[in-house]
C-alpha atoms as a PDB file:
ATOM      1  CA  UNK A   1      78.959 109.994 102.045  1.00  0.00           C
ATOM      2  CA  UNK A   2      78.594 106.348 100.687  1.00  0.00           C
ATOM      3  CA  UNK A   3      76.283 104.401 103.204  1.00  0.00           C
ATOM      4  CA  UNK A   4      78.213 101.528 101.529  1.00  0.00           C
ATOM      5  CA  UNK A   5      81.255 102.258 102.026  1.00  0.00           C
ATOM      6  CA  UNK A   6      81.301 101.123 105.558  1.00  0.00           C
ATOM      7  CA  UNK A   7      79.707  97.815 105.206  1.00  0.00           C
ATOM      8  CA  UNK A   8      82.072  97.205 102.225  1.00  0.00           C
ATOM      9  CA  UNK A   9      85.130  97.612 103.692  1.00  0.00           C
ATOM     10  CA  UNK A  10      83.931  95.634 106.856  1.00  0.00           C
ATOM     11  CA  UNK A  11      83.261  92.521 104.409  1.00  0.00           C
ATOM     12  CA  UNK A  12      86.977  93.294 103.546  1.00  0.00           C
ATOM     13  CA  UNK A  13      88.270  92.823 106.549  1.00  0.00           C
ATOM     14  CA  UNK A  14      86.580  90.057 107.948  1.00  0.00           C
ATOM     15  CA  UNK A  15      87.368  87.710 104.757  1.00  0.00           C
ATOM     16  CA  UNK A  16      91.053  88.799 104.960  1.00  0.00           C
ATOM     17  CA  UNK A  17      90.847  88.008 109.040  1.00  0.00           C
ATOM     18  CA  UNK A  18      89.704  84.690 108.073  1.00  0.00           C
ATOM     19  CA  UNK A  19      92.457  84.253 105.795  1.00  0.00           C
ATOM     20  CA  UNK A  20      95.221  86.115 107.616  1.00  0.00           C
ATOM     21  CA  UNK A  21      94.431  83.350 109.939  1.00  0.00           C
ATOM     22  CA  UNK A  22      95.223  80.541 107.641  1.00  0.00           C
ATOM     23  CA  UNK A  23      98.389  82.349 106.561  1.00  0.00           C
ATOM     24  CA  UNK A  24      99.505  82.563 110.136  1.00  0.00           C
ATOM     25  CA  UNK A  25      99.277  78.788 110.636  1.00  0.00           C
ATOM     26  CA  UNK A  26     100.323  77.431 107.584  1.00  0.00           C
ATOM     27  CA  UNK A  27     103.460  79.626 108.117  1.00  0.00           C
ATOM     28  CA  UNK A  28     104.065  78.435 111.668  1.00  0.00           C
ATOM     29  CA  UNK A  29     103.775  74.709 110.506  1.00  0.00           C
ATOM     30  CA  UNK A  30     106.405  76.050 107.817  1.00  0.00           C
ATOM     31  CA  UNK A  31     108.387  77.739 110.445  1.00  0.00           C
ATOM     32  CA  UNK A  32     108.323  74.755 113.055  1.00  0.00           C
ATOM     33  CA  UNK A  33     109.896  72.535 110.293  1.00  0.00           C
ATOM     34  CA  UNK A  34     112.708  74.354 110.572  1.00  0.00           C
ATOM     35  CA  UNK A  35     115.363  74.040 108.171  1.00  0.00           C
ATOM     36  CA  UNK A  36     116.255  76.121 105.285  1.00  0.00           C
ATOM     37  CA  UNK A  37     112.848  76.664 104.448  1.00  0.00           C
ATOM     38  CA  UNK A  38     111.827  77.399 107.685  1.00  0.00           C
ATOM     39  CA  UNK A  39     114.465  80.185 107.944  1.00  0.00           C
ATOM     40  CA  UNK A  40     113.409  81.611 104.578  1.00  0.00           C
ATOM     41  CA  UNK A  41     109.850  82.161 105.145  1.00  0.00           C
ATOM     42  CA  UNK A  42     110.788  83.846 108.892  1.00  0.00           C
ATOM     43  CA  UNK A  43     112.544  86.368 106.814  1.00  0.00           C
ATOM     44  CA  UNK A  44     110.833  86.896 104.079  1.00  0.00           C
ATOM     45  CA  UNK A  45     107.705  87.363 106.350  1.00  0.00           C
ATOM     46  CA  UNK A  46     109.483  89.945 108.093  1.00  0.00           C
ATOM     47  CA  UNK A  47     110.272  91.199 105.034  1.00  0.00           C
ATOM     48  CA  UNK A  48     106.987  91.574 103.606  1.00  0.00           C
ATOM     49  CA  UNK A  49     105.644  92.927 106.432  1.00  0.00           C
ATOM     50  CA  UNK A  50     107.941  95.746 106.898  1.00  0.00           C
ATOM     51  CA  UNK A  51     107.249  96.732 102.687  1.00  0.00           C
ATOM     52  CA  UNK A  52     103.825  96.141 103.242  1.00  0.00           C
ATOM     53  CA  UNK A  53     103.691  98.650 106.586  1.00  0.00           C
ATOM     54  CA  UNK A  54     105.232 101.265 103.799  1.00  0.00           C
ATOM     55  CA  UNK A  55     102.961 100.835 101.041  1.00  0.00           C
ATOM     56  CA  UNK A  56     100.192 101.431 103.576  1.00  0.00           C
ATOM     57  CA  UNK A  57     101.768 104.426 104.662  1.00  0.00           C
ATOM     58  CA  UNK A  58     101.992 106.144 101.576  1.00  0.00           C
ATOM     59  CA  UNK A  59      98.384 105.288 100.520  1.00  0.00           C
ATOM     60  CA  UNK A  60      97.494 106.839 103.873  1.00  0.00           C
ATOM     61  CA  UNK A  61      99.622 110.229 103.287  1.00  0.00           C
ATOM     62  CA  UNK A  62      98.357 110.346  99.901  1.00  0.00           C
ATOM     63  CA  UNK A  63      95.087 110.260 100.996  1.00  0.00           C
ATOM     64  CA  UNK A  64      94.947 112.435 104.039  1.00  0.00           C
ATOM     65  CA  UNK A  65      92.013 114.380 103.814  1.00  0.00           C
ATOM     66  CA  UNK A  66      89.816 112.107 101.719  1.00  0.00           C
ATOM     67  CA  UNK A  67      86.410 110.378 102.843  1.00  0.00           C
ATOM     68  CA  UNK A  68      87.844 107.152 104.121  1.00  0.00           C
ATOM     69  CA  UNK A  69      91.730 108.033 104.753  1.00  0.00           C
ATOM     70  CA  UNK A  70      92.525 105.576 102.241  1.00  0.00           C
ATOM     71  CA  UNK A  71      91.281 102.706 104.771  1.00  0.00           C
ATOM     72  CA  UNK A  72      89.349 100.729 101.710  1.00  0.00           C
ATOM     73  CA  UNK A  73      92.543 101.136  99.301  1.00  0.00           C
ATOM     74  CA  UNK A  74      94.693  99.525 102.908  1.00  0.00           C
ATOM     75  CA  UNK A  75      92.498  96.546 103.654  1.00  0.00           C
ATOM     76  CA  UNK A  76      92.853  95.961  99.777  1.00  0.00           C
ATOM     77  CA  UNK A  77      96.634  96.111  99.902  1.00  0.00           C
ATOM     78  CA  UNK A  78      96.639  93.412 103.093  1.00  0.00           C
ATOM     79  CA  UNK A  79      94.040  91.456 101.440  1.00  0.00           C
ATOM     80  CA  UNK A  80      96.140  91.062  97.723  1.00  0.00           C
ATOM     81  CA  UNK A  81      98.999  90.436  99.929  1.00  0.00           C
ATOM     82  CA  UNK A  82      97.262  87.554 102.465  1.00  0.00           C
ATOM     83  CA  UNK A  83      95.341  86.097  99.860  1.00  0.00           C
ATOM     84  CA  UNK A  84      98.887  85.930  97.810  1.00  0.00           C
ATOM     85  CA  UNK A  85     100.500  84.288 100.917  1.00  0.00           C
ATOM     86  CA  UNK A  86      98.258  81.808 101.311  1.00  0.00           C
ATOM     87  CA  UNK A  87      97.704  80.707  98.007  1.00  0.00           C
ATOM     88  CA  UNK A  88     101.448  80.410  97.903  1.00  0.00           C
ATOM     89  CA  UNK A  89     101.402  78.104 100.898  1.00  0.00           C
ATOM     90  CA  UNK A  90      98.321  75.957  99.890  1.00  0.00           C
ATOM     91  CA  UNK A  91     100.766  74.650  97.561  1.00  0.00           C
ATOM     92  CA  UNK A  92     103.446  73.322  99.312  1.00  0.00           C
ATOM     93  CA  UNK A  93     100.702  71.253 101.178  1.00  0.00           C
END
């Protein structure tokens, strides 16, 4: 087993908490706007949450059985997809 592992995957997730939390209030100031754009980023969060939820899920089957379960491989699929999010959002600022 890879003592690093652990600690690497914790780094992971605590730099995509800290953005995740960006994300989620740059799209509520998006949201609260209202409007067409408003709408469009409710559903295309919904959206990418629900494809998201099934990428995960497939990296987990696939890697039943393995060392970590495929955690490190899922906090790297969130973080790609927060850190996408919010640079998309930084822009519009």
């Amino acid at each position: 087993m890879n003592p690093g592992l652990g600690m690497d995957l914790a780094w992971q997730m605590t730099r995509m908490t800290i953005d995740a939390q960006n994300v989620i209030a740059l799209r509520l100031a998006k949201i609260a706007k209202g409007g067409k754009a408003g709408q469009a980023e409710s559903i295309l969060m919904v959206e990418e949450k629900l494809r998201t939820l099934g990428q995960s899920q497939m990296i987990a089957l696939r890697a039943a059985g393995t060392q970590d379960g495929g955690a490190a491989r899922i906090a790297k699929l969130y973080g790609r997809k927060v850190a996408a999010n919010r640079r998309r959002l930084s822009r519009g600022l």
